[in-house]
PDB file of N, CA and C in Angstrom:
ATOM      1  N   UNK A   1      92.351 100.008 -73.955  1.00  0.00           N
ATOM      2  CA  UNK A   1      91.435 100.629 -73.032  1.00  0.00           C
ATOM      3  C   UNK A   1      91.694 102.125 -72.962  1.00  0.00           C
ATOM      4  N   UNK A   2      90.278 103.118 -72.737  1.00  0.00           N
ATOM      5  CA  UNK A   2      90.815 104.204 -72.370  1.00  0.00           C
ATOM      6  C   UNK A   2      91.198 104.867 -71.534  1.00  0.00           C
ATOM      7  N   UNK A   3      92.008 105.546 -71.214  1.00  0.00           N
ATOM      8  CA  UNK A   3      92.949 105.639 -70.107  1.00  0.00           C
ATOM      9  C   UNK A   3      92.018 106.602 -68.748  1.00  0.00           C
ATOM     10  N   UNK A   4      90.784 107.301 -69.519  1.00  0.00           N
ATOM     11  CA  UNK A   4      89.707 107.553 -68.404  1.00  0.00           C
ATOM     12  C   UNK A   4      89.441 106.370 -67.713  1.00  0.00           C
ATOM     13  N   UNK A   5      88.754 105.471 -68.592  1.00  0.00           N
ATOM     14  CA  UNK A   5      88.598 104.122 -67.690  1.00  0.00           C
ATOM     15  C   UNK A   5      89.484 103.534 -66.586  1.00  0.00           C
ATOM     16  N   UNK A   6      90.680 103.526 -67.424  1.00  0.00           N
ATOM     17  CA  UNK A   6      91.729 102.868 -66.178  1.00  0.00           C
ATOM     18  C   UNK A   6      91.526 103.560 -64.698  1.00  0.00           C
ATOM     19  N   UNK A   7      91.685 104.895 -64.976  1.00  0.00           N
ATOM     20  CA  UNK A   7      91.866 105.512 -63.548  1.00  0.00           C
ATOM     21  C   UNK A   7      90.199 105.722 -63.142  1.00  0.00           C
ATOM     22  N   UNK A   8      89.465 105.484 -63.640  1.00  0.00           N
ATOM     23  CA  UNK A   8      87.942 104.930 -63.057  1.00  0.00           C
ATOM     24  C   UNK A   8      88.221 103.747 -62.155  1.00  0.00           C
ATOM     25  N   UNK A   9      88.709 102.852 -62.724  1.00  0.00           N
ATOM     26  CA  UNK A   9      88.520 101.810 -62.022  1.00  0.00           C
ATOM     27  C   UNK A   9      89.437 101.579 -60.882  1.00  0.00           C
ATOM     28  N   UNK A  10      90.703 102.157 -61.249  1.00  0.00           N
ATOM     29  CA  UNK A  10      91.320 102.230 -59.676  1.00  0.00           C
ATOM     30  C   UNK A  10      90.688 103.315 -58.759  1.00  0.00           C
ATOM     31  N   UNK A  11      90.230 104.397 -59.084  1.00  0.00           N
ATOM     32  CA  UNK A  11      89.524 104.812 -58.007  1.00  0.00           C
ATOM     33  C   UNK A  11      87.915 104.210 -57.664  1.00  0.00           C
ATOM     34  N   UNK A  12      87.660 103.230 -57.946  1.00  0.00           N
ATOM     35  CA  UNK A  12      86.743 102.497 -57.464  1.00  0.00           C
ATOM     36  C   UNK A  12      87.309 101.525 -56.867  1.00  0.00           C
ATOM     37  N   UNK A  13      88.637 100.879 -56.896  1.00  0.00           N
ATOM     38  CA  UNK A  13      89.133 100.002 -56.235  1.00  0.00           C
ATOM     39  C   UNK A  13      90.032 100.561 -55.158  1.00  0.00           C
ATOM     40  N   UNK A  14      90.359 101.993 -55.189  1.00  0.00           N
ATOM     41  CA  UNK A  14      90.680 102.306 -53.663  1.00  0.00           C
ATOM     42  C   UNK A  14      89.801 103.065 -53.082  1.00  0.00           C
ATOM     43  N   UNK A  15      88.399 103.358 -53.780  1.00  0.00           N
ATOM     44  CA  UNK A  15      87.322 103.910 -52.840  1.00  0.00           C
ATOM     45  C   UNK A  15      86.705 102.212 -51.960  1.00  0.00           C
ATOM     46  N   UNK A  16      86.724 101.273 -52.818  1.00  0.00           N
ATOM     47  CA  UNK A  16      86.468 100.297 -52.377  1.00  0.00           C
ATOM     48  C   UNK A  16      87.444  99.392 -51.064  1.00  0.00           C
ATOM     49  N   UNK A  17      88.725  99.430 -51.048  1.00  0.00           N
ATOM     50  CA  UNK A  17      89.786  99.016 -50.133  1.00  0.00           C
ATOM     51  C   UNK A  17      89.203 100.171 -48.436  1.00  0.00           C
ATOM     52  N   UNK A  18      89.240 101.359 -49.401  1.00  0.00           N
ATOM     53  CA  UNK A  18      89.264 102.417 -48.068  1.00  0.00           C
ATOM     54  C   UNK A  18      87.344 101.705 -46.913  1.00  0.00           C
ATOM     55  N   UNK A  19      86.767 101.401 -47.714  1.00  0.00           N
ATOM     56  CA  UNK A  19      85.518 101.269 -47.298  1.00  0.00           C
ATOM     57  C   UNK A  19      85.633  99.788 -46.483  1.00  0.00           C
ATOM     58  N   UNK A  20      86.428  99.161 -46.993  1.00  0.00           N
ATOM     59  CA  UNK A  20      86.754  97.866 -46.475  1.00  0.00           C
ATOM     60  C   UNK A  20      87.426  97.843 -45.185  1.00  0.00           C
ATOM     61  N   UNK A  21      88.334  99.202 -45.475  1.00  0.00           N
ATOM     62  CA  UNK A  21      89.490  99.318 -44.119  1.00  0.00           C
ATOM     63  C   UNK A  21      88.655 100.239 -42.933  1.00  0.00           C
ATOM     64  N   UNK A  22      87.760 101.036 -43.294  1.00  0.00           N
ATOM     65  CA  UNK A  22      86.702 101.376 -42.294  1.00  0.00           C
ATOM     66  C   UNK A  22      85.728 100.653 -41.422  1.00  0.00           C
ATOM     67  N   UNK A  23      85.333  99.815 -42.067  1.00  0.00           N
ATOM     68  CA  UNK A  23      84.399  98.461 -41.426  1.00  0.00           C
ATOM     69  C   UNK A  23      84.821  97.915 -40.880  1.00  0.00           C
ATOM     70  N   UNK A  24      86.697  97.463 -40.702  1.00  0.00           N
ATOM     71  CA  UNK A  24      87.204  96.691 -39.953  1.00  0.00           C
ATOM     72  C   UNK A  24      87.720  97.733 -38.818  1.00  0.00           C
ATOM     73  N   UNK A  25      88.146  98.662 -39.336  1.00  0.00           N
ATOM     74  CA  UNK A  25      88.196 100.056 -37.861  1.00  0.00           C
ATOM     75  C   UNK A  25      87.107 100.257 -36.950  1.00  0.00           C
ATOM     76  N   UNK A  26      85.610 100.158 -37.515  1.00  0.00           N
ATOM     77  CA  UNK A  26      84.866  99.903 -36.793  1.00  0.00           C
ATOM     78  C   UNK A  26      84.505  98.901 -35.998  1.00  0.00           C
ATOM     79  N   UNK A  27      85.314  98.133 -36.333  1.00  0.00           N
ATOM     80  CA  UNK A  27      84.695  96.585 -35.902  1.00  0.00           C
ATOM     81  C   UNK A  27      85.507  96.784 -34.553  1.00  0.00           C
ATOM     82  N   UNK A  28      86.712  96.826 -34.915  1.00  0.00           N
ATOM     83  CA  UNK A  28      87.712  97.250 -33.684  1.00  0.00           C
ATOM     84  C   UNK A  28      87.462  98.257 -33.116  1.00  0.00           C
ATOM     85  N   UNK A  29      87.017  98.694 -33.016  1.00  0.00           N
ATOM     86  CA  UNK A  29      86.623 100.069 -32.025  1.00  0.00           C
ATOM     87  C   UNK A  29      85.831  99.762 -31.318  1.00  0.00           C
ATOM     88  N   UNK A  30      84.834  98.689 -31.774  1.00  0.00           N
ATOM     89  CA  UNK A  30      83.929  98.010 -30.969  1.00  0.00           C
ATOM     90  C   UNK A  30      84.252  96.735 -30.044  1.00  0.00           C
ATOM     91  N   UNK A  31      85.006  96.087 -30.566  1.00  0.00           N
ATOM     92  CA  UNK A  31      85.710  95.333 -29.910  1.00  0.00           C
ATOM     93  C   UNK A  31      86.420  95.502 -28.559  1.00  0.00           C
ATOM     94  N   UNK A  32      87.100  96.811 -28.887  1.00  0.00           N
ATOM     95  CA  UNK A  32      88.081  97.239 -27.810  1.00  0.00           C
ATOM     96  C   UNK A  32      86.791  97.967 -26.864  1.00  0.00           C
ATOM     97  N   UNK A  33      86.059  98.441 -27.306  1.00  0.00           N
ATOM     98  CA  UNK A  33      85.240  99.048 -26.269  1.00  0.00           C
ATOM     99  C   UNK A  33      84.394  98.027 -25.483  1.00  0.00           C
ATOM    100  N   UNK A  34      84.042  97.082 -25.860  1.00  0.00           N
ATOM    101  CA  UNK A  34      83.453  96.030 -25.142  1.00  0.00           C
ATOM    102  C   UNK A  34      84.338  95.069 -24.757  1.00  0.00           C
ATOM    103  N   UNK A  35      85.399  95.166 -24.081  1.00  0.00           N
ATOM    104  CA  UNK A  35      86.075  94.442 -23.601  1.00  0.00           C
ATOM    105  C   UNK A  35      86.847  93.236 -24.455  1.00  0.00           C
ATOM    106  N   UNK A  36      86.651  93.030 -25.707  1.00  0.00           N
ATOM    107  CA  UNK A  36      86.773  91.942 -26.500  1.00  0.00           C
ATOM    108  C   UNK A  36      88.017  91.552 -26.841  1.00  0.00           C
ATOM    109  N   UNK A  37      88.754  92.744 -26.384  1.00  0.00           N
ATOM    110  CA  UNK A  37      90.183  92.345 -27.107  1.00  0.00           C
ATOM    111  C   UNK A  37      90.926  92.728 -25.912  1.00  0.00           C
ATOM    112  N   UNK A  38      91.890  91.927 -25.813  1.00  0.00           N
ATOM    113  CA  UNK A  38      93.122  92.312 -24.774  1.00  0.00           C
ATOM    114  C   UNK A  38      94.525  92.521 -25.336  1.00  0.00           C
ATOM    115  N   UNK A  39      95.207  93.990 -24.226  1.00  0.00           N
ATOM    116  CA  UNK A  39      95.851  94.040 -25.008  1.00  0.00           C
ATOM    117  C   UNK A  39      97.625  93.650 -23.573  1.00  0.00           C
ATOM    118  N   UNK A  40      98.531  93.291 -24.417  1.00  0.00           N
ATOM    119  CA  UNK A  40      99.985  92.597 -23.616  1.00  0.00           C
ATOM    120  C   UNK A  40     100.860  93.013 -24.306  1.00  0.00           C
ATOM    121  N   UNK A  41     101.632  92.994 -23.443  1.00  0.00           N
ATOM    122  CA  UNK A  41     103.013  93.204 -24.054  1.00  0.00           C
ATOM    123  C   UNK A  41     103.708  92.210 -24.765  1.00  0.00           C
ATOM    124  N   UNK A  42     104.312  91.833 -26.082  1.00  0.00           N
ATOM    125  CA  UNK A  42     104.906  90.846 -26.515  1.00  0.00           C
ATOM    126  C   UNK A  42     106.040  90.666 -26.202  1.00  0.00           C
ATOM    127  N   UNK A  43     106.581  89.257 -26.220  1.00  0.00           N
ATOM    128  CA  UNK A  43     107.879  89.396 -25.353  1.00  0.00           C
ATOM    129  C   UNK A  43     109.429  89.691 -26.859  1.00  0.00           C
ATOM    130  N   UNK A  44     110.001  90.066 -26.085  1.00  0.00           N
ATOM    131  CA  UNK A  44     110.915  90.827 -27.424  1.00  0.00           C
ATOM    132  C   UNK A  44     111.719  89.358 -27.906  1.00  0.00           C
ATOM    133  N   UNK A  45     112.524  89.632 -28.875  1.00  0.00           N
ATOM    134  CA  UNK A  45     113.397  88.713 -29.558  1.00  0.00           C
ATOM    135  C   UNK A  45     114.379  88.032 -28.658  1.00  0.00           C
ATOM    136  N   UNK A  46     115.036  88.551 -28.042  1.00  0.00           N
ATOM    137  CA  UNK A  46     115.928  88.247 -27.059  1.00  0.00           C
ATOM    138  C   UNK A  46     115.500  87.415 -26.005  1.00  0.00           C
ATOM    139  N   UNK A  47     114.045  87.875 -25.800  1.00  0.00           N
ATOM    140  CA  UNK A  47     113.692  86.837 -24.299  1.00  0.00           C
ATOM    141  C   UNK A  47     113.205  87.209 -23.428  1.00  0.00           C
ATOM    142  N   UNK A  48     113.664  88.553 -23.357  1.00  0.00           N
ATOM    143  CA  UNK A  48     113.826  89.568 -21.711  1.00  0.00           C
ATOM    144  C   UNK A  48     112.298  90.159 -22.242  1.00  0.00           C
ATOM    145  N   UNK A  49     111.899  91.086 -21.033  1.00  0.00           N
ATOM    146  CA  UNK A  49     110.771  92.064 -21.478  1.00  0.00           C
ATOM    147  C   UNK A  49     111.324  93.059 -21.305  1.00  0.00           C
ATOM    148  N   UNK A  50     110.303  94.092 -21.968  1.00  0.00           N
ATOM    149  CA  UNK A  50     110.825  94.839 -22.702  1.00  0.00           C
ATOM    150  C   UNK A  50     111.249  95.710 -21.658  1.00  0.00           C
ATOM    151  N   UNK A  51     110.732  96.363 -20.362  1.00  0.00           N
ATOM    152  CA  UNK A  51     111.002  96.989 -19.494  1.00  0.00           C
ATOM    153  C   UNK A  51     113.044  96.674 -19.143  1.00  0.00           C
ATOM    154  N   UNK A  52     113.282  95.562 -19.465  1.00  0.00           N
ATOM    155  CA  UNK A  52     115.029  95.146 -19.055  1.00  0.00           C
ATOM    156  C   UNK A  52     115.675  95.555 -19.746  1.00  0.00           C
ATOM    157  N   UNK A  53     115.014  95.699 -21.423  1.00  0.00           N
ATOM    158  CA  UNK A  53     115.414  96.243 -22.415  1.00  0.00           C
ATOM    159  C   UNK A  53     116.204  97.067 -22.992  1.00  0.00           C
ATOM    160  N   UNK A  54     115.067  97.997 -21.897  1.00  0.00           N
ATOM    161  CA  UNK A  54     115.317  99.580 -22.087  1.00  0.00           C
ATOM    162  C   UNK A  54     116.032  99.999 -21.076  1.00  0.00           C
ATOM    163  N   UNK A  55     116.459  99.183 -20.112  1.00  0.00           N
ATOM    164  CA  UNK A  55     117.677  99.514 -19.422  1.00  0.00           C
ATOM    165  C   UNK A  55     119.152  98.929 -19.826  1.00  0.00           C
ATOM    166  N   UNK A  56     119.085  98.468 -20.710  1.00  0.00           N
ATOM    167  CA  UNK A  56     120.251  97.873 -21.559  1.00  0.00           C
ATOM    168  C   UNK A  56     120.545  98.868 -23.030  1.00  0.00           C
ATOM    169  N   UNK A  57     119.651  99.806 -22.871  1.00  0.00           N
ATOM    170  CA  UNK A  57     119.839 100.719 -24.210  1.00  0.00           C
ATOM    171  C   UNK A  57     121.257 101.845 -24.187  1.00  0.00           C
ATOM    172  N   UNK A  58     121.355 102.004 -23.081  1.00  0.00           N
ATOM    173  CA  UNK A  58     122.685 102.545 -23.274  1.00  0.00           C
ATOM    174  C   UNK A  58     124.347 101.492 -23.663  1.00  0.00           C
ATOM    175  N   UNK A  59     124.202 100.388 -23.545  1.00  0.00           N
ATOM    176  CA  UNK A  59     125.161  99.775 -23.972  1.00  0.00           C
ATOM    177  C   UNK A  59     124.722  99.197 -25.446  1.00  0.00           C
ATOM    178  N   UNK A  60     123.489  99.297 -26.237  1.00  0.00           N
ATOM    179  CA  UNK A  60     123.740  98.870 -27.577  1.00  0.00           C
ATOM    180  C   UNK A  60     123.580  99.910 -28.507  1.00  0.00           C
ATOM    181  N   UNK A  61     124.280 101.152 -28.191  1.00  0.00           N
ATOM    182  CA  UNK A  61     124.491 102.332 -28.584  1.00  0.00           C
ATOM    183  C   UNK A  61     125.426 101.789 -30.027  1.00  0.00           C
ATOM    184  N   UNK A  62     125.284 102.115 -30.905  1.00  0.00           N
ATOM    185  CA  UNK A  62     126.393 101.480 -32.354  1.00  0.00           C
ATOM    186  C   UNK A  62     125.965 100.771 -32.640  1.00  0.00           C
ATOM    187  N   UNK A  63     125.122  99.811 -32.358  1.00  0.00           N
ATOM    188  CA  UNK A  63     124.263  99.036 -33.438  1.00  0.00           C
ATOM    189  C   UNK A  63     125.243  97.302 -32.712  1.00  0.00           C
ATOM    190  N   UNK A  64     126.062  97.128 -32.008  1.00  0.00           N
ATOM    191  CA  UNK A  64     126.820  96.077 -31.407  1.00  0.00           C
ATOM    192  C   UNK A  64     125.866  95.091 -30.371  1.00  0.00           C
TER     193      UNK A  64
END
C-alpha cells in the first residue's frame, strides 16, 4: 500500500472517532441539562465517604 493512503485512512478514522465523540458530548450536554442524569458521590474503596476521607489524609501521608 501507499503510504499516502495509509495516513488517509487514519485520518479518516480519527476524523471519524472525533465525530463520534462529539455526538455523544452532545447527547450529554443534553441530558444533563434536562435533568436526565444525576449526579452522587461514589462511595470510596474503604467504605467511608469521601468527606471522612479527607480528614484521614494527614495520617496516610507515605503511602502506609
Amino acid at each position: 500500500m501507499n503510504r499516502n493512503v495509509i495516513v488517509v485512512i487514519v485520518l479518516v478514522v480519527l476524523v471519524l472517532l472525533t465525530a463520534v465523540q462529539a455526538i455523544q458530548l452532545s447527547s450529554l450536554k443534553t441530558s444533563i441539562s434536562t435533568g436526565k442524569v444525576s449526579v452522587g458521590s461514589a462511595p470510596s474503596p474503604s467504605g467511608g465517604s469521601a468527606a471522612s476521607n479527607i480528614q484521614d489524609l494527614p495520617s496516610m501521608v507515605g503511602g502506609c
